[in-house]
N, C-alpha and C. Protein backbone atom coordinates (compact mmCIF):
# COMPACT_ATOMS: atom_id res chain seq x y z
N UNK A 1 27.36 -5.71 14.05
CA UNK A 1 26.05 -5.56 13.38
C UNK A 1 26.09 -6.29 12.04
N UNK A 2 25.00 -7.10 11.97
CA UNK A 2 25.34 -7.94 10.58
C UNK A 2 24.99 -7.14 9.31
N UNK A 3 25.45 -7.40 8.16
CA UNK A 3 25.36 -7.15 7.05
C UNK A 3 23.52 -6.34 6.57
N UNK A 4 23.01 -7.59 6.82
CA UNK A 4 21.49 -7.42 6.70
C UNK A 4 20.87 -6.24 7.75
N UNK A 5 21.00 -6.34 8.75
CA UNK A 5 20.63 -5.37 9.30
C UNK A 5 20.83 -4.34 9.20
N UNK A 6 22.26 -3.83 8.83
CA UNK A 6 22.57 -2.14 8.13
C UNK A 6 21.96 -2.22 6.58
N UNK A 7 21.64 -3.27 6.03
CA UNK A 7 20.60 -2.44 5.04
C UNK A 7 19.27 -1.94 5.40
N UNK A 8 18.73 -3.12 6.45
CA UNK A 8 17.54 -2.56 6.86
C UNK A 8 17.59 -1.17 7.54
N UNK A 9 18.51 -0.79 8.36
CA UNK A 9 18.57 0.52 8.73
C UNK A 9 18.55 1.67 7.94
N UNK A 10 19.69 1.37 6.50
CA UNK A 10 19.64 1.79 5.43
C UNK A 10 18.37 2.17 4.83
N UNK A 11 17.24 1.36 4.62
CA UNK A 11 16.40 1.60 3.63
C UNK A 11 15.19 2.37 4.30
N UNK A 12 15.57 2.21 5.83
CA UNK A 12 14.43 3.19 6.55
C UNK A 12 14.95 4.67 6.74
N UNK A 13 16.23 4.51 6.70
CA UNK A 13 16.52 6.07 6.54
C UNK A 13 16.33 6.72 5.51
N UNK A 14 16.57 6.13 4.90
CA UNK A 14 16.65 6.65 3.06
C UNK A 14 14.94 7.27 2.92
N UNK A 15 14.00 6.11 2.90
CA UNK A 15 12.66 6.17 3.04
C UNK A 15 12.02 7.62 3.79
N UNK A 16 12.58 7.49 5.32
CA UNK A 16 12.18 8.47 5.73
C UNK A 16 12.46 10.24 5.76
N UNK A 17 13.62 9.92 5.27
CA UNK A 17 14.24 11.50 4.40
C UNK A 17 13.42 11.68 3.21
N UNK A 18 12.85 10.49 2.43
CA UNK A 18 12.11 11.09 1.42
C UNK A 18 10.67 11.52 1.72
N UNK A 19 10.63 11.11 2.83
CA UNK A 19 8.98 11.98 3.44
C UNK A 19 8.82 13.36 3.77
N UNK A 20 10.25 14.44 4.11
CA UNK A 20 10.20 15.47 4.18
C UNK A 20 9.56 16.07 2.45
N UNK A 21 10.18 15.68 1.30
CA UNK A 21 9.85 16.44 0.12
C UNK A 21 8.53 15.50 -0.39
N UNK A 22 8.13 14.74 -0.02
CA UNK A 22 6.67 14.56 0.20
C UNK A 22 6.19 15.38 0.57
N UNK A 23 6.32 15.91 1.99
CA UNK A 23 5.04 16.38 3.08
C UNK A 23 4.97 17.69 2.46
N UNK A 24 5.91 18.66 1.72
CA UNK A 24 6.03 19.68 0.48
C UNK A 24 5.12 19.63 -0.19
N UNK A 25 5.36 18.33 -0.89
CA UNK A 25 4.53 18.08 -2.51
C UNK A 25 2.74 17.96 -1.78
N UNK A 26 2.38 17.53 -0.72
CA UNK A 26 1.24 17.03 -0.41
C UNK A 26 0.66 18.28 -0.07
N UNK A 27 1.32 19.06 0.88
CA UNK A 27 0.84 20.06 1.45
C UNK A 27 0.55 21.28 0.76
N UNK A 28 1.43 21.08 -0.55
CA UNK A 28 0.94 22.11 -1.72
C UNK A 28 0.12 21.61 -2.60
N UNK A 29 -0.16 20.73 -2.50
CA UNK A 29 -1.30 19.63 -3.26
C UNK A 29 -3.06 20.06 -2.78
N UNK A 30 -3.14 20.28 -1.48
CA UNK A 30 -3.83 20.91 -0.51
C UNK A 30 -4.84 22.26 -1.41
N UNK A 31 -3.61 22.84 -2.04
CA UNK A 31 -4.48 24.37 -2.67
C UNK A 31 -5.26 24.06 -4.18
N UNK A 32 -6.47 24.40 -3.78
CA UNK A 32 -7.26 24.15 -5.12
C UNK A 32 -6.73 24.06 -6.38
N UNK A 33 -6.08 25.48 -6.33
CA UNK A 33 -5.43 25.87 -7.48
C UNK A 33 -4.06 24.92 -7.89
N UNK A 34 -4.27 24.08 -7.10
CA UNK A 34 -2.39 23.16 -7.76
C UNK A 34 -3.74 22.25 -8.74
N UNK A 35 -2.56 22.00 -9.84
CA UNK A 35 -3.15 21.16 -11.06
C UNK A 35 -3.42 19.61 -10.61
N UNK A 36 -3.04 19.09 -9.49
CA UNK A 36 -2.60 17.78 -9.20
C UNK A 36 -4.14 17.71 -8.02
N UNK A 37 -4.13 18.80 -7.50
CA UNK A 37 -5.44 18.56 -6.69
C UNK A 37 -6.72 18.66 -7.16
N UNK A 38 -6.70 19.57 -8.84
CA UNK A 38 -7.56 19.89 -9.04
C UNK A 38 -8.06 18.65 -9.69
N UNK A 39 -6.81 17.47 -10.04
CA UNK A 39 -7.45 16.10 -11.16
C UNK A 39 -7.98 15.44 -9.92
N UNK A 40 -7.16 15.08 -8.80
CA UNK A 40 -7.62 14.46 -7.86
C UNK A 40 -8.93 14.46 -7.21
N UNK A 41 -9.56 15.79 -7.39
CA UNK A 41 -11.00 16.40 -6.70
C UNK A 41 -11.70 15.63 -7.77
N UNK A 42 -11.50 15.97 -8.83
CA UNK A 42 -12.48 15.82 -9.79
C UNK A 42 -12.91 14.29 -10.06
N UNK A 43 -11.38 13.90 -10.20
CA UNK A 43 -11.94 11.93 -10.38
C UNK A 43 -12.79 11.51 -9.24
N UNK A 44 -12.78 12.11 -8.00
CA UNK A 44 -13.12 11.24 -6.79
C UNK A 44 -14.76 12.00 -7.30
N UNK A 45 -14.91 13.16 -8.03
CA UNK A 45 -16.35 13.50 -7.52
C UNK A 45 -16.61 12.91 -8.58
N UNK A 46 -16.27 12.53 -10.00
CA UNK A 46 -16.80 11.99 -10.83
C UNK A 46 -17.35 10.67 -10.55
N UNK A 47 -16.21 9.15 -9.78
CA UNK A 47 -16.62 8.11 -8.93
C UNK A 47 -17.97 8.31 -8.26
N UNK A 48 -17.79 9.02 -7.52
CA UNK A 48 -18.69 9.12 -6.08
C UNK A 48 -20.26 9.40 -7.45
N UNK A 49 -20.43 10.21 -8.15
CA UNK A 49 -21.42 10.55 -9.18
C UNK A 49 -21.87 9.27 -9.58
N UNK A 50 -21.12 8.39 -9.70
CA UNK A 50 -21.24 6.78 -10.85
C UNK A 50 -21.46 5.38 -10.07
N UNK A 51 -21.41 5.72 -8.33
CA UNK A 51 -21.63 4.66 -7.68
C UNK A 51 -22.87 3.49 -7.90
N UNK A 52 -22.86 2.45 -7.57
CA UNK A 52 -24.31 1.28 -7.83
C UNK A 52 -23.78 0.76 -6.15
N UNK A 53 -24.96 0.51 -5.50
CA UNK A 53 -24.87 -0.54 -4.47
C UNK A 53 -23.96 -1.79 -5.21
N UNK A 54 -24.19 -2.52 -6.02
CA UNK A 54 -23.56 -3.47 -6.10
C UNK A 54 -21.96 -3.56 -6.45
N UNK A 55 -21.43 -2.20 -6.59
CA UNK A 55 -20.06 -2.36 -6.94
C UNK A 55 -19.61 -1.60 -5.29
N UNK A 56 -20.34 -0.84 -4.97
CA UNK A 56 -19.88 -0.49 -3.37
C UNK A 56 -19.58 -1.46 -2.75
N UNK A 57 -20.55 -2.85 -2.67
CA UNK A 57 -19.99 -3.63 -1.77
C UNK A 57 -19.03 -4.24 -2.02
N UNK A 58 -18.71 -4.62 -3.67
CA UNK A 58 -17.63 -5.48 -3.71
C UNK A 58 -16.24 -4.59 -3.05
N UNK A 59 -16.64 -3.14 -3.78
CA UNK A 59 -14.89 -2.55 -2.73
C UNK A 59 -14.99 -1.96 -1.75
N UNK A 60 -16.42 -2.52 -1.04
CA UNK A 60 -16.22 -2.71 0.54
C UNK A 60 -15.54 -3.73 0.96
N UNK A 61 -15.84 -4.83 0.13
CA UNK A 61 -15.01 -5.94 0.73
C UNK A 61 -13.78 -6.44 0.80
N UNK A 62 -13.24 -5.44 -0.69
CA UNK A 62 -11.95 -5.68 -1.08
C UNK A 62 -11.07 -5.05 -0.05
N UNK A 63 -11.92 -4.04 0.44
CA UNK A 63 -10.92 -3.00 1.32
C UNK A 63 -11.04 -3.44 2.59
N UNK A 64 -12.07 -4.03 3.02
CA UNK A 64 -12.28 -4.80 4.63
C UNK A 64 -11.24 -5.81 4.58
N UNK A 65 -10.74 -6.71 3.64
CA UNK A 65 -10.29 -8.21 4.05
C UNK A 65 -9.23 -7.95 2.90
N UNK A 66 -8.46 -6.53 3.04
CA UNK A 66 -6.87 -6.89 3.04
C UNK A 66 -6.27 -7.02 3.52
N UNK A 67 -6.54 -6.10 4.85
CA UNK A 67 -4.94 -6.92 5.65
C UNK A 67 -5.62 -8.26 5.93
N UNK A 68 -6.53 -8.90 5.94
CA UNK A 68 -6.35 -10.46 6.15
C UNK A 68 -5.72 -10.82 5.03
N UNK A 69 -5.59 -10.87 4.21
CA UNK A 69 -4.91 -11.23 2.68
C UNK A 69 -3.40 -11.16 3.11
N UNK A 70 -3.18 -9.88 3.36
CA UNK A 70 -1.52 -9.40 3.44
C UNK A 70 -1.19 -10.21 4.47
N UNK A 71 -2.04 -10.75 5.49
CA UNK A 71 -1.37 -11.64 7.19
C UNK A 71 -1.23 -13.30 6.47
N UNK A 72 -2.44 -13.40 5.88
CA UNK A 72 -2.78 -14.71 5.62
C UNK A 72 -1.24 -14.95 4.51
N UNK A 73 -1.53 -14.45 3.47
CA UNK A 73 -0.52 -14.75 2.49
C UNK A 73 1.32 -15.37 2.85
N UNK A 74 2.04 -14.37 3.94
CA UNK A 74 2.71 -15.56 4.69
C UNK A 74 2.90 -16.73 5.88
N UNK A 75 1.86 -16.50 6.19
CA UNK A 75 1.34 -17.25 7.04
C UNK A 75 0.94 -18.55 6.51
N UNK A 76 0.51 -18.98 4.92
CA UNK A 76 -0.04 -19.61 4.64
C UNK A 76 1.50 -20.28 4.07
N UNK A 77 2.25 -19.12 3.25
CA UNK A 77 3.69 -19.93 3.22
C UNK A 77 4.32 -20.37 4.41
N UNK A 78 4.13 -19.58 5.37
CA UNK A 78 5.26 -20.50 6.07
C UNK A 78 4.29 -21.81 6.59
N UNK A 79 3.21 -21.85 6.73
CA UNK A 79 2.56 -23.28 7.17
C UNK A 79 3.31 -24.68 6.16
N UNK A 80 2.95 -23.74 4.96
CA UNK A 80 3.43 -24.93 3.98
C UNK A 80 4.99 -25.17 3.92
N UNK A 81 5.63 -24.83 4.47
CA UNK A 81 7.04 -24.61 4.55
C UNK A 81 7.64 -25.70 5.52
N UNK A 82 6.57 -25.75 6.98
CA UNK A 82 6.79 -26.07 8.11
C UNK A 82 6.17 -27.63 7.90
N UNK A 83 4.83 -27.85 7.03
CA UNK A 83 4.97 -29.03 6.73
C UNK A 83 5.10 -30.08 5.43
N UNK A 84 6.06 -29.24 4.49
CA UNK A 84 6.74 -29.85 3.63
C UNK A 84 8.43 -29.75 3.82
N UNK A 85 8.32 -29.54 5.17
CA UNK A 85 9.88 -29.35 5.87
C UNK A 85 10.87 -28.73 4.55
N UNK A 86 10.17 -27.56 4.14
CA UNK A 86 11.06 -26.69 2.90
C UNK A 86 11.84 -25.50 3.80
N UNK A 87 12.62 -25.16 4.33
CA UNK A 87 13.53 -24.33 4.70
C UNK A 87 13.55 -22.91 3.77
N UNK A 88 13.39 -23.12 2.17
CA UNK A 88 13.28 -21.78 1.56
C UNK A 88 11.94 -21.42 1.58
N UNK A 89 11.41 -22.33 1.66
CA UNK A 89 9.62 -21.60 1.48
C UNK A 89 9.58 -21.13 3.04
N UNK A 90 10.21 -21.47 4.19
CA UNK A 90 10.12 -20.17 5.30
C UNK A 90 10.24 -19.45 5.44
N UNK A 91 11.69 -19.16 4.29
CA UNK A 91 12.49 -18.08 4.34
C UNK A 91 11.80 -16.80 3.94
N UNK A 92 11.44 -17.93 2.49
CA UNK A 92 10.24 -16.69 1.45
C UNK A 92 9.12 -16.06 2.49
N UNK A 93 8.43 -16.76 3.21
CA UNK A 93 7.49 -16.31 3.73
C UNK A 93 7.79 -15.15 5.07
N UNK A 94 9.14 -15.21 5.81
CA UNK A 94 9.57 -14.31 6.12
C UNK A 94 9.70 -12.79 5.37
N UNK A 95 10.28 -13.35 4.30
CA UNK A 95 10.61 -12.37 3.44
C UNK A 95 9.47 -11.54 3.41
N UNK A 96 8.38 -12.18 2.84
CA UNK A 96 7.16 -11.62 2.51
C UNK A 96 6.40 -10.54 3.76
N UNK A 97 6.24 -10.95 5.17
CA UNK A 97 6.06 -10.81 6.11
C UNK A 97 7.00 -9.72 6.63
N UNK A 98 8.47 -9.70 6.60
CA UNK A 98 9.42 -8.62 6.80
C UNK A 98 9.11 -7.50 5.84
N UNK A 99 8.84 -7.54 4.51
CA UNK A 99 8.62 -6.49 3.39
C UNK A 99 7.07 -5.88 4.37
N UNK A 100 5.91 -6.64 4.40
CA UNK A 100 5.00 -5.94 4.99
C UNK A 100 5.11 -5.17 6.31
N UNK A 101 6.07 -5.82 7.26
CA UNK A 101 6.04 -5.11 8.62
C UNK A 101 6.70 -3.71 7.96
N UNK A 102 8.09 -3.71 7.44
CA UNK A 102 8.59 -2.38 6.71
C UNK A 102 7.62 -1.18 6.36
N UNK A 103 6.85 -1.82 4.96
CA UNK A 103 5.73 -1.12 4.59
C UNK A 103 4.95 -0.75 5.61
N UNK A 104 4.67 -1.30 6.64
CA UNK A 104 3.43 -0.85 7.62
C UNK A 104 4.30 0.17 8.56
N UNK A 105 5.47 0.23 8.85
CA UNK A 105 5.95 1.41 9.85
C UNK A 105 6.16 2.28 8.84
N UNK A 106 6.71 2.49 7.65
CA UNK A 106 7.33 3.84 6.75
C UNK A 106 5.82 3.95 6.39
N UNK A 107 4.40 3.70 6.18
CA UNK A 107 3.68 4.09 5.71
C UNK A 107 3.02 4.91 7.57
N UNK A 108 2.72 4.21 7.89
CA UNK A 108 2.71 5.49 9.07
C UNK A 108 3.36 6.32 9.53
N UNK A 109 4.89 6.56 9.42
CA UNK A 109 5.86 7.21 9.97
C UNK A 109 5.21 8.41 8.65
N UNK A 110 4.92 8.43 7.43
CA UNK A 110 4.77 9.72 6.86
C UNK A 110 3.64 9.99 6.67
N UNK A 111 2.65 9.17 7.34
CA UNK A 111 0.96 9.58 7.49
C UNK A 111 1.92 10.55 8.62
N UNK A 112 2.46 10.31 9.58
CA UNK A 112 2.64 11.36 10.73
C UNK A 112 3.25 12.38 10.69
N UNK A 113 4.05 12.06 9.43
CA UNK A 113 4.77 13.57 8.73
C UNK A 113 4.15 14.35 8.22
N UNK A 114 3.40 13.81 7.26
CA UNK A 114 2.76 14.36 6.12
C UNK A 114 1.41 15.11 6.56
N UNK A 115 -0.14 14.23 7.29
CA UNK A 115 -0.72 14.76 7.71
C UNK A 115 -1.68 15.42 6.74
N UNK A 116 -1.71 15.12 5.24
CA UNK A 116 -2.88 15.26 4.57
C UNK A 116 -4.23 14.62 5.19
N UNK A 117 -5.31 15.88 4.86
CA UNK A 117 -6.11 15.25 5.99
C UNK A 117 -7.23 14.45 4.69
N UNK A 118 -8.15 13.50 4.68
CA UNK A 118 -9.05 12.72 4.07
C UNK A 118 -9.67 13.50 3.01
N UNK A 119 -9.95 12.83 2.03
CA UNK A 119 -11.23 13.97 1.01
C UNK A 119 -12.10 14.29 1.42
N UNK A 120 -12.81 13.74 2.18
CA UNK A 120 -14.22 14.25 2.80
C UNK A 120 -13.65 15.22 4.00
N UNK A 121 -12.38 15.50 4.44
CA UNK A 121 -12.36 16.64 4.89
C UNK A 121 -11.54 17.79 4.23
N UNK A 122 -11.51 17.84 3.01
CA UNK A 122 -10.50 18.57 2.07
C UNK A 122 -11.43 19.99 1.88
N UNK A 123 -10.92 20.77 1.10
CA UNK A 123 -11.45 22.19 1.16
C UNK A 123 -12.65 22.23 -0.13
N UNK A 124 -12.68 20.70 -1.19
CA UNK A 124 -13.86 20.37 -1.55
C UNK A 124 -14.36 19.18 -1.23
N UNK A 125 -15.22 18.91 -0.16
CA UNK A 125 -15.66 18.15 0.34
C UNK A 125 -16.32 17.09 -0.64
N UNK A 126 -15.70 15.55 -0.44
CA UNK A 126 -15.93 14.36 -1.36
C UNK A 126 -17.22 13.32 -0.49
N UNK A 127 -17.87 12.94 -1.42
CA UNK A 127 -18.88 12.07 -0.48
C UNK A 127 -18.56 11.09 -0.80
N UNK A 128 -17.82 10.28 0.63
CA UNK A 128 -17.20 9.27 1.19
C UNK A 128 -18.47 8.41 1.30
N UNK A 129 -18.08 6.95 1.08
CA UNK A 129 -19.08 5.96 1.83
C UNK A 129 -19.10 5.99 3.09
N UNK A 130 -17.57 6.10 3.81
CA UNK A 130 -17.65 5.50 4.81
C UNK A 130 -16.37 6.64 5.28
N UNK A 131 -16.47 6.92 6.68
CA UNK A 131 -15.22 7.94 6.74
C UNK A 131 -13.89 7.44 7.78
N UNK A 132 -13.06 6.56 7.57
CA UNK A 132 -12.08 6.25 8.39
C UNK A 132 -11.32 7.14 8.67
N UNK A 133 -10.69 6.71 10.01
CA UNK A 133 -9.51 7.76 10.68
C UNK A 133 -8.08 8.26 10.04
N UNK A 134 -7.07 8.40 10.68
CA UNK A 134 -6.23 8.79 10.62
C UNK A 134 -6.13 9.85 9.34
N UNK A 135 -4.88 9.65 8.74
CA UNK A 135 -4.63 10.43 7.44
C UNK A 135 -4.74 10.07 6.15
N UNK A 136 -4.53 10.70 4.93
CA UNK A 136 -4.67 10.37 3.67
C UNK A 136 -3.58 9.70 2.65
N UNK A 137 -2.58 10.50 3.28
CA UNK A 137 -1.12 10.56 2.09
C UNK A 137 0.05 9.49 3.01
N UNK A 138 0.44 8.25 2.54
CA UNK A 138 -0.14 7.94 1.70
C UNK A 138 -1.19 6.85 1.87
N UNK A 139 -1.76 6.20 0.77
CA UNK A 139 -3.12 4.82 0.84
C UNK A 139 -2.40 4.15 1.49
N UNK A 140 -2.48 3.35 2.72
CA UNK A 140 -2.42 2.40 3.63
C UNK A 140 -2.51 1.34 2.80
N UNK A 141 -3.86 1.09 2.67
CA UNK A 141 -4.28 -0.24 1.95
C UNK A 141 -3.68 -0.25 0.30
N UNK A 142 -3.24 0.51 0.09
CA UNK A 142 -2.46 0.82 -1.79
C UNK A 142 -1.30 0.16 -1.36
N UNK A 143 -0.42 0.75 -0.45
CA UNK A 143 0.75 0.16 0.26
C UNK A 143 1.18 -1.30 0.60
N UNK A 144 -0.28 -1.40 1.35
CA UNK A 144 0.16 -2.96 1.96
C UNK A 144 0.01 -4.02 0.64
N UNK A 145 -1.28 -3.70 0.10
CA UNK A 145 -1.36 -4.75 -1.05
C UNK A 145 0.07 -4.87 -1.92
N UNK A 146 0.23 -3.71 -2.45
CA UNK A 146 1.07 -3.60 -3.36
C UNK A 146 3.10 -4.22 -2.68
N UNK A 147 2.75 -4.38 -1.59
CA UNK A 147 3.97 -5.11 -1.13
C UNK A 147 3.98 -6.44 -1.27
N UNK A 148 2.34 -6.80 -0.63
CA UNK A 148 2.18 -8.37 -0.55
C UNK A 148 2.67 -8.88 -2.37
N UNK A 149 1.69 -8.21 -3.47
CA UNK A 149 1.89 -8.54 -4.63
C UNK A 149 3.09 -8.42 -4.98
N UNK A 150 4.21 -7.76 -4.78
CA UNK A 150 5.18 -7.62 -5.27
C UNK A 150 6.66 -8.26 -4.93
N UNK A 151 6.22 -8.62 -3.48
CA UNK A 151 6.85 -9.92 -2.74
C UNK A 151 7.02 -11.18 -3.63
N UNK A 152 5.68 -11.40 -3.13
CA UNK A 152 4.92 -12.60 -4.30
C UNK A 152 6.04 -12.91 -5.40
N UNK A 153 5.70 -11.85 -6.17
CA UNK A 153 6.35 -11.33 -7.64
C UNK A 153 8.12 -12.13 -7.65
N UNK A 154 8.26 -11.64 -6.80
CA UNK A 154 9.92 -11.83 -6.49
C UNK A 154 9.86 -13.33 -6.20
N UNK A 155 9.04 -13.99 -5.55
CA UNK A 155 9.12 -15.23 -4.93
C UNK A 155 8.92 -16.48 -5.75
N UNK A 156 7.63 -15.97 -6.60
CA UNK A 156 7.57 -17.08 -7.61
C UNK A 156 7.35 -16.41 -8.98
N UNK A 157 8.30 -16.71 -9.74
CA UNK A 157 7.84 -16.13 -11.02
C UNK A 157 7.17 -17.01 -12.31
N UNK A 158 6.20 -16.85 -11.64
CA UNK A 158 5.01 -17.39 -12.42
C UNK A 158 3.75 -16.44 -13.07
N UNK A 159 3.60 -16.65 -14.18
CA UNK A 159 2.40 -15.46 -14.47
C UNK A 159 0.81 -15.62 -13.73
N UNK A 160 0.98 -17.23 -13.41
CA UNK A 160 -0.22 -17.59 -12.72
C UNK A 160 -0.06 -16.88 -10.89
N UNK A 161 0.70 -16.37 -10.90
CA UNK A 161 1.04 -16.10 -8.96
C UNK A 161 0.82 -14.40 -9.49
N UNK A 162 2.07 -13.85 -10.30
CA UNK A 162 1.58 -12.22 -10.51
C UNK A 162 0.92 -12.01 -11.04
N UNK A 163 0.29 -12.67 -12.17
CA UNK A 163 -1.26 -11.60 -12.26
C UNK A 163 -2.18 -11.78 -11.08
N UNK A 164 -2.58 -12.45 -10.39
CA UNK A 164 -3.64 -12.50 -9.69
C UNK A 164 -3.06 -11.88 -8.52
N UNK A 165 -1.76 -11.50 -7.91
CA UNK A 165 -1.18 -10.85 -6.97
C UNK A 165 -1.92 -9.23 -7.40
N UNK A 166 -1.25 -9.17 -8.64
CA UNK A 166 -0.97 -7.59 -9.16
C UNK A 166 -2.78 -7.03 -9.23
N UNK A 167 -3.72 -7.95 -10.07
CA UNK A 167 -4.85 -7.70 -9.85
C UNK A 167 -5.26 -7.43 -8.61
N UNK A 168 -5.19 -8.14 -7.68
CA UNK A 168 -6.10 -7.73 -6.43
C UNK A 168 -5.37 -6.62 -6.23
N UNK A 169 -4.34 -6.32 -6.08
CA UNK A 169 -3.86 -5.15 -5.66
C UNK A 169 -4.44 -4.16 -6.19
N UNK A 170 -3.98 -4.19 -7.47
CA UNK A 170 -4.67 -2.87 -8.11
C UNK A 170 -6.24 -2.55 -7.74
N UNK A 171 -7.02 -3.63 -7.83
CA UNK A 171 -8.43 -2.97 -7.30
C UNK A 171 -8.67 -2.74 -6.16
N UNK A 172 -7.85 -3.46 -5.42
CA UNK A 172 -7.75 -2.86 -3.84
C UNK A 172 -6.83 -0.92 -3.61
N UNK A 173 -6.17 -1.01 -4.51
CA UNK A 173 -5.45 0.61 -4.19
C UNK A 173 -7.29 1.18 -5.52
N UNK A 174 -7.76 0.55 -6.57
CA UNK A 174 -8.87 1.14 -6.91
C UNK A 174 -9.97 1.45 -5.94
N UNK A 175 -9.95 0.70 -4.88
CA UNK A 175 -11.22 0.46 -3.86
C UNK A 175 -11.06 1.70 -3.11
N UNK A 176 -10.14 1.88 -2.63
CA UNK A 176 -10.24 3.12 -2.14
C UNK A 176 -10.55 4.44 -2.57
N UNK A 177 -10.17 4.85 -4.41
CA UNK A 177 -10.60 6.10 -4.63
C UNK A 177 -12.47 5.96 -4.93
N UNK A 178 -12.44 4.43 -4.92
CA UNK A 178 -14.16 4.55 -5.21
C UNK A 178 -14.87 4.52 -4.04
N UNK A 179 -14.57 4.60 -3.45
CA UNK A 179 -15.11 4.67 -1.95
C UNK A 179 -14.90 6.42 -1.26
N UNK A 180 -13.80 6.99 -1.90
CA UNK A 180 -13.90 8.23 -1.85
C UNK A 180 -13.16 8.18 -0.28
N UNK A 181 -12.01 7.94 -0.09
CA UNK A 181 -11.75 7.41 1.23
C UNK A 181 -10.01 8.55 0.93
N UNK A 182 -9.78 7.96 -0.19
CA UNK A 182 -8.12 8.56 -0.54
C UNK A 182 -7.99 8.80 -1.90
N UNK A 183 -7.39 10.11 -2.46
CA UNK A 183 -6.96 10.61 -3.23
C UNK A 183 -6.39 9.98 -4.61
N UNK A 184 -6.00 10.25 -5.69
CA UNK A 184 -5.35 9.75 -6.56
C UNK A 184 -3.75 9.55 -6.20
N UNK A 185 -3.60 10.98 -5.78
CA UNK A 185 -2.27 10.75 -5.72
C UNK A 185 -1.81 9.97 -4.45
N UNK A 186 -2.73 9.86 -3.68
CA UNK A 186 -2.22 8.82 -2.00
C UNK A 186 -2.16 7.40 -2.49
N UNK A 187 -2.91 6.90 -3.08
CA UNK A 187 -3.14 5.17 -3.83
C UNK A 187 -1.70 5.35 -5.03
N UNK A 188 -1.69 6.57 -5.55
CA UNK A 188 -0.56 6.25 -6.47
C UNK A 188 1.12 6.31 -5.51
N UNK A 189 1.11 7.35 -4.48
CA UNK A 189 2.43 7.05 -3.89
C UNK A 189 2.19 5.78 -2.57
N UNK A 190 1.04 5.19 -2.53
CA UNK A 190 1.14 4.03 -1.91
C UNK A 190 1.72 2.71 -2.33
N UNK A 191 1.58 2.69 -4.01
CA UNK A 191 1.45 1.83 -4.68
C UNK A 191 3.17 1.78 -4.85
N UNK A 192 3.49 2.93 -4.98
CA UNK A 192 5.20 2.95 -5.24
C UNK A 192 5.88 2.66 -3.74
N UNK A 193 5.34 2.99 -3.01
CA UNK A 193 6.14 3.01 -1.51
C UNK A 193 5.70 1.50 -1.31
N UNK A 194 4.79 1.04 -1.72
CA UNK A 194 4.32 -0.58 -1.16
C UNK A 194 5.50 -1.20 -1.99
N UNK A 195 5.74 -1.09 -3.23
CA UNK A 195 6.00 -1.95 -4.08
C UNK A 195 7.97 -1.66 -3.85
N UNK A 196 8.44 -0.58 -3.56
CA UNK A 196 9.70 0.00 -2.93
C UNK A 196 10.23 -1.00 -1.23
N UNK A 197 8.95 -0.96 -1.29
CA UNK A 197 9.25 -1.68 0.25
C UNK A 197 9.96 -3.25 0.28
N UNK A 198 8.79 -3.91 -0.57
CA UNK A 198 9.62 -5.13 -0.89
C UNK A 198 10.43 -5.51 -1.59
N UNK A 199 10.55 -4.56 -2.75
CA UNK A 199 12.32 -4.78 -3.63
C UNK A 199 13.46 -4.33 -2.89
N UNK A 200 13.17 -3.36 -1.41
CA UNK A 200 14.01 -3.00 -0.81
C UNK A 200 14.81 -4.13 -0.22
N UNK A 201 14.00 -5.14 0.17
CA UNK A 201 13.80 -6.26 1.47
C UNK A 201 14.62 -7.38 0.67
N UNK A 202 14.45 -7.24 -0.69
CA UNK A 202 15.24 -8.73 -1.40
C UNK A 202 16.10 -9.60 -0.57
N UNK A 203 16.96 -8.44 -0.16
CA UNK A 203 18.73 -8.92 0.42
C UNK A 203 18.31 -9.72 1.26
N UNK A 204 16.88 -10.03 2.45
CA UNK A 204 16.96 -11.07 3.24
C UNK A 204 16.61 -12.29 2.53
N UNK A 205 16.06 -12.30 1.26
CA UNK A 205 15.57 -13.48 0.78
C UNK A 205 16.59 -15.49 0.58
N UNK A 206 16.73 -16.15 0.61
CA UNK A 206 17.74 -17.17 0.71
C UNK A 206 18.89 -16.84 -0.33
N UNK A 207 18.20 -16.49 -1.26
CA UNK A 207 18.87 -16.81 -3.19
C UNK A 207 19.84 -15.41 -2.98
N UNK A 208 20.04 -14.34 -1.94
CA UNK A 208 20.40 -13.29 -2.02
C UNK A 208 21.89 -13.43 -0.74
């Protein structure tokens, strides 16, 4: 078994042992009376109070056409890789692409643990724009962005590549509490589990 691959095994175990004292913290998060649910209720009803059509759509859109962002983004490296016959810019774009597949199984493996159910079905009901499936804890879309950006981050260190990485992200893990879709605290442990995912992943990168 090569080297690389027992870390990857490594970092999904590790990951997924830390979803048991999650699914704790979430599930006691649940009772009105915890201090953490009570900020969480409140920002989302304060949002939902302050909405304009015209800012709904923009983080409708932000939130519709991320995972095209997160697919496109190595996809677009490795094109350029394949025809500037660069061997590390494939690599990178692997890289980038391996950090997201990661992020996309450990972020469902503890939606399936965890099982916080949506704000608009919470015990104070949030008015959602729009009501998507599955679970809450953690933000999906907080996750994925925040990998793509943080990939990035690692790949080129340029302030012109991470700010505009780190921006979209952030209003994309923002898009969701304004939309009333996911919690404070689901966009905030998305944002750490997204961004965990790809510093995990370094070791496949060339330079490593």
């Amino acid at each position: 078994m090569s080297k690389g691959f027992k870390k990857y095994i490594m970092v999904l175990q590790l990951v997924l042992c830390a979803a048991i004292p999650l699914k704790l913290v979430a599930q006691t998060g649940l009772s009105p009376q915890n201090p953490i649910q009570h900020i969480d209720d409140r920002i989302l009803i304060d949002l939902s109070e302050h909405r304009t059509p015209g800012q709904t759509g923009f983080f409708m859109f932000l939130s519709k056409y991320n995972n095209l962002v997160n697919a496109a983004v190595p996809a677009g490296m490795f094109a350029a890789g394949v025809i500037g016959n660069d061997k590390g810019t494939r690599q990178d774009a692997f890289y980038v692409a391996s950090s997201s597949a990661v992020n996309l199984l450990l972020t469902f493996a503890i939606k399936k643990i965890v099982k916080r159910p949506r704000p608009f079905l919470g015990q104070i009901k949030i008015n959602a724009v729009y009501q998507p499936g599955q679970t809450s804890f953690p933000s999906g879309h907080s996750s994925s962005s925040f990998t793509t950006a943080t990939a990035l981050a690692q790949v080129y260190h340029k302030w012109y590549v991470i700010a505009p990485a780190y921006l979209w992200a952030g209003s994309v893990a923002y898009s969701r509490l304004y939309l009333g879709v996911h919690y404070p605290s689901d966009v905030a442990t998305g944002a750490l589990l997204g961004t965990g995912s790809a510093l995990s992943m370094k070791f496949i990168r060339p330079s490593n």
